[in-house]
Protein backbone atom coordinates (compact mmCIF):
# COMPACT_ATOMS: atom_id res chain seq x y z
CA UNK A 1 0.00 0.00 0.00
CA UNK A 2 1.43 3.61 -0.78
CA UNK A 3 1.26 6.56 1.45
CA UNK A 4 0.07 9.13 -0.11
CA UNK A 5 0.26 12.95 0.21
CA UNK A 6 -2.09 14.77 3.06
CA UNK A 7 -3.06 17.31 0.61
CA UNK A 8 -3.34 17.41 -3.03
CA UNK A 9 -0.88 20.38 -3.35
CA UNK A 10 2.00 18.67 -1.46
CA UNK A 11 4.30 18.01 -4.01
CA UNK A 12 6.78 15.20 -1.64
CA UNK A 13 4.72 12.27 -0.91
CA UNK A 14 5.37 10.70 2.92
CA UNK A 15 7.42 7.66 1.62
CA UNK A 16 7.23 4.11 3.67
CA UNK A 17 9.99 1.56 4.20
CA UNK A 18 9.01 -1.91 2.82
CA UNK A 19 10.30 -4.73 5.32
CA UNK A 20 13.39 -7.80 5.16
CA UNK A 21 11.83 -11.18 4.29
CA UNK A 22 13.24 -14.24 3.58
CA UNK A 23 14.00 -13.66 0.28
CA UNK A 24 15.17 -10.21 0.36
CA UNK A 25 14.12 -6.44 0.94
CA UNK A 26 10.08 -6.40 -0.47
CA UNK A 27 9.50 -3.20 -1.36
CA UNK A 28 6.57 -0.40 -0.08
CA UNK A 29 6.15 1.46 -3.06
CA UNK A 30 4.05 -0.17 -5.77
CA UNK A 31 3.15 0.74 -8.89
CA UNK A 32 -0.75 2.16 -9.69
CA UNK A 33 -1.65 2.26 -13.22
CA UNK A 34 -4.55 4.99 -12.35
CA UNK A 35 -1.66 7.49 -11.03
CA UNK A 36 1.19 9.54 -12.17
CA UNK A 37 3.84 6.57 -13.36
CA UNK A 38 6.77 9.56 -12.94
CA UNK A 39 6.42 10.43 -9.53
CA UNK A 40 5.54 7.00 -8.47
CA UNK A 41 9.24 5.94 -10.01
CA UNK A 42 10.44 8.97 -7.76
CA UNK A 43 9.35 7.60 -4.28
CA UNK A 44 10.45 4.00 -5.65
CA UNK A 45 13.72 5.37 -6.06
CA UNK A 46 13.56 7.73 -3.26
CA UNK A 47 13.12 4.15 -0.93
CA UNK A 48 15.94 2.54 -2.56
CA UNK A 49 18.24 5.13 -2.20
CA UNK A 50 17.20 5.65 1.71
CA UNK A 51 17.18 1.08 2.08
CA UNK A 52 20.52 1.35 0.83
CA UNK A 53 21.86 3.92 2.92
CA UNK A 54 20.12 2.94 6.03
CA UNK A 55 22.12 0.12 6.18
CA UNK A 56 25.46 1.83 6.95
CA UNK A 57 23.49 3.65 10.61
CA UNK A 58 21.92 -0.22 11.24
CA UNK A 59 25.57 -1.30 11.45
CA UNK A 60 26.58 1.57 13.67
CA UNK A 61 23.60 1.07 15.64
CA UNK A 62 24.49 -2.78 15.85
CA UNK A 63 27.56 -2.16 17.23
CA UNK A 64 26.66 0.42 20.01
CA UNK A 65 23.94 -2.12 21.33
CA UNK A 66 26.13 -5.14 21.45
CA UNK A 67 28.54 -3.17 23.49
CA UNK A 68 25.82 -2.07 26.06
CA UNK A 69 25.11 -4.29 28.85
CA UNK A 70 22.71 -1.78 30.36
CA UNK A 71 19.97 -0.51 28.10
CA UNK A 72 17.06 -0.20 30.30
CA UNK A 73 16.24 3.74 31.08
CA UNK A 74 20.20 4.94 30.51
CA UNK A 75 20.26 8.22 29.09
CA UNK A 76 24.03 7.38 28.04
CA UNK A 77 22.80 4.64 26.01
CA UNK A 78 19.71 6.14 24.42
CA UNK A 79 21.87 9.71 23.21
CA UNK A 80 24.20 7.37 21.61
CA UNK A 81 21.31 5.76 19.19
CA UNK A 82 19.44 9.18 19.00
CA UNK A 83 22.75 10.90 18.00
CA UNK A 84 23.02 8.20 14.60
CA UNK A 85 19.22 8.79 14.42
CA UNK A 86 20.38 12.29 13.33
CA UNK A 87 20.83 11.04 9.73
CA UNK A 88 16.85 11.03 9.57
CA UNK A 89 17.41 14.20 8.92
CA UNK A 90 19.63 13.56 5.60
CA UNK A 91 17.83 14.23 1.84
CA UNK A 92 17.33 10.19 1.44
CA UNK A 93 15.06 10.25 4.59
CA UNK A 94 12.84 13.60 3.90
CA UNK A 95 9.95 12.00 2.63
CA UNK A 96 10.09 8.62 4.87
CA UNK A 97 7.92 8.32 8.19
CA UNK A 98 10.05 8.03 11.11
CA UNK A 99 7.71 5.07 12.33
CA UNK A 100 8.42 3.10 9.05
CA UNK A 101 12.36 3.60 9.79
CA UNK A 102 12.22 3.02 12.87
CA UNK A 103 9.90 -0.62 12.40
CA UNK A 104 12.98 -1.39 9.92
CA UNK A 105 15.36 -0.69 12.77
CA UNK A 106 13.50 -3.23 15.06
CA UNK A 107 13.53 -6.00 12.87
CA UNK A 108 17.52 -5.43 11.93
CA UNK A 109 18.47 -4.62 15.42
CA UNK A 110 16.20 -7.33 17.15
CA UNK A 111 18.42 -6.98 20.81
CA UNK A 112 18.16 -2.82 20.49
CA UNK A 113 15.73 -3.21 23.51
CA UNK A 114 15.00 -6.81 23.84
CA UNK A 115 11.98 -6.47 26.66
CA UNK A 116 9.94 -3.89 24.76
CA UNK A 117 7.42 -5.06 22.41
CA UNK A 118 7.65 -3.17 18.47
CA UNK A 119 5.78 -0.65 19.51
CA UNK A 120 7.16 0.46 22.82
CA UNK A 121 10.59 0.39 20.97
CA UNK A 122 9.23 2.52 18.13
CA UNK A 123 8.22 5.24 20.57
CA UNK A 124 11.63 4.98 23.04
CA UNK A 125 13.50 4.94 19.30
CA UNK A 126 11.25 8.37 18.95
CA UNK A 127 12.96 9.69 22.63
CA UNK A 128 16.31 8.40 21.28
CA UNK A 129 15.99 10.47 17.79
CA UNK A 130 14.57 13.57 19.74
CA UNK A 131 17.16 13.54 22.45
CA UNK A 132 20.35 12.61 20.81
CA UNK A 133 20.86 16.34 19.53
CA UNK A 134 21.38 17.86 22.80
CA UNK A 135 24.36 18.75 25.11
CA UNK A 136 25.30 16.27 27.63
CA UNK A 137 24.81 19.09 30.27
CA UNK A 138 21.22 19.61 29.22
CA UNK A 139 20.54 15.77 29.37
CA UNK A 140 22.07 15.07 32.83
CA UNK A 141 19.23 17.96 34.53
CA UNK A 142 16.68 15.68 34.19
CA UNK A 143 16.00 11.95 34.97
CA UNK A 144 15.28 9.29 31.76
CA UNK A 145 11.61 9.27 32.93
CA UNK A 146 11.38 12.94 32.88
CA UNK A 147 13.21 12.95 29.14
CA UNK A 148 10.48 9.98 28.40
CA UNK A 149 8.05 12.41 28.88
CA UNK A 150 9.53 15.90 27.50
CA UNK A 151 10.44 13.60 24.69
CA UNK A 152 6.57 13.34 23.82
CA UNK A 153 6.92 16.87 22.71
CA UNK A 154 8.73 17.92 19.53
CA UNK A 155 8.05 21.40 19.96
CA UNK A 156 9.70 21.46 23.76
CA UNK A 157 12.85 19.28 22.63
CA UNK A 158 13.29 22.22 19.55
CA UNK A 159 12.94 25.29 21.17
CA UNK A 160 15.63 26.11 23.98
CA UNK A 161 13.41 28.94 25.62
CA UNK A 162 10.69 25.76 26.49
CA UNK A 163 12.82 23.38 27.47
CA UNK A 164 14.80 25.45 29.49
CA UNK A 165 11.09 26.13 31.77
CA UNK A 166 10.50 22.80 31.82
CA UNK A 167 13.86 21.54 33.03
CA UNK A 168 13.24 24.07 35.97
CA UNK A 169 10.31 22.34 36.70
CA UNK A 170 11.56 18.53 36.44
CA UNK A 171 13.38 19.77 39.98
CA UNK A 172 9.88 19.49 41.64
CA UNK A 173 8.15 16.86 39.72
CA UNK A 174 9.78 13.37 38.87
CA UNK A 175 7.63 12.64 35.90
CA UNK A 176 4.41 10.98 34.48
CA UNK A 177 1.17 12.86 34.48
CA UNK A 178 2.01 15.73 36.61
CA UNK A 179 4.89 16.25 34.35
CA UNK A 180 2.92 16.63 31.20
CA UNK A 181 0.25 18.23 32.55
CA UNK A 182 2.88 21.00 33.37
CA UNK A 183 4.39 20.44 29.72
CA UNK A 184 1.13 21.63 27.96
CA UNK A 185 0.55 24.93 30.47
CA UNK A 186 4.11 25.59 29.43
CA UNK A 187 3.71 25.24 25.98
CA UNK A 188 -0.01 27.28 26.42
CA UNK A 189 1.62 29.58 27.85
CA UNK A 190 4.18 30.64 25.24
């Protein structure tokens, strides 16, 4: 099944990752006689281009998590992965859901986080990607369940001015709830 655009005017399509079978990569993209052949060629290519490249971070990623022994909730080990999530980021991966990378990741990297089901690791591979960009100083003000929660919120991670508020506030509440609830009056607030 292809993804297709939100709106008619978008001119980049969302691109999906296929998934590894037995007998090789099977691709996402298919081809719809009733639609434009040209740009339906683009996002093939488009996956190919990002499948072939995406195997150079699964290697790096391999290596980082066979040389952890503690994975579970350590900030240490989840900026390391976010930090090669960067290349999501790179031209190949414009157009291809996060999700759909990151269910490719799972199924390459099967021991990433071996006691989390798919999706639990899809959304602590979302944390990873959002906090691997910032300074060890920043991460080490607040605990890995308060970054599991801040992490929920693209818009805090991206704007210093936010996330500096709500690291105040992660000295008087440890997390969950109370946390986001205190997230969102931030954010309502600017």
């Amino acid at each position: 099944m292809m993804y297709m655009p939100k709106k008619k005017n978008e001119k980049k399509p969302e691109v999906g990752f296929g998934e590894k079978t037995q007998e090789g990569y099977k691709y996402k993209t298919r081809i719809n006689f009733k639609e434009d052949l040209a740009s339906q060629i683009t996002r093939l290519i488009q996956e190919k281009k990002a499948k072939d490249e995406l195997g150079r971070y699964v290697e790096q990623i391999r290596r980082i998590s066979s040389r952890s022994k503690n994975k579970e909730k350590n900030l240490k080990y989840y900026k390391a992965i976010g930090e090669i999530l960067s290349f999501l980021e790179n031209n190949n991966f414009k157009n291809i859901k996060p999700y759909s990378v990151f269910r490719r990741l799972v199924d390459e990297v099967p021991d990433m986080l071996p006691r989390l089901d798919t999706k639990r690791i899809q959304d602590h591979l979302m944390m990873m990607y959002r906090i691997g960009t910032l300074d060890k100083k920043v991460l080490n003000r607040a605990t890995w369940e308060q970054w599991y929660e801040i992490a929920k919120f693209k818009n805090v991670i991206q704007d210093k001015s936010i996330l500096k508020k709500v690291i105040e506030v992660c000295g008087t509440i440890s997390g969950g709830p109370d946390l986001r609830e205190k997230i969102k009056e931030i954010l309502r607030s600017n």
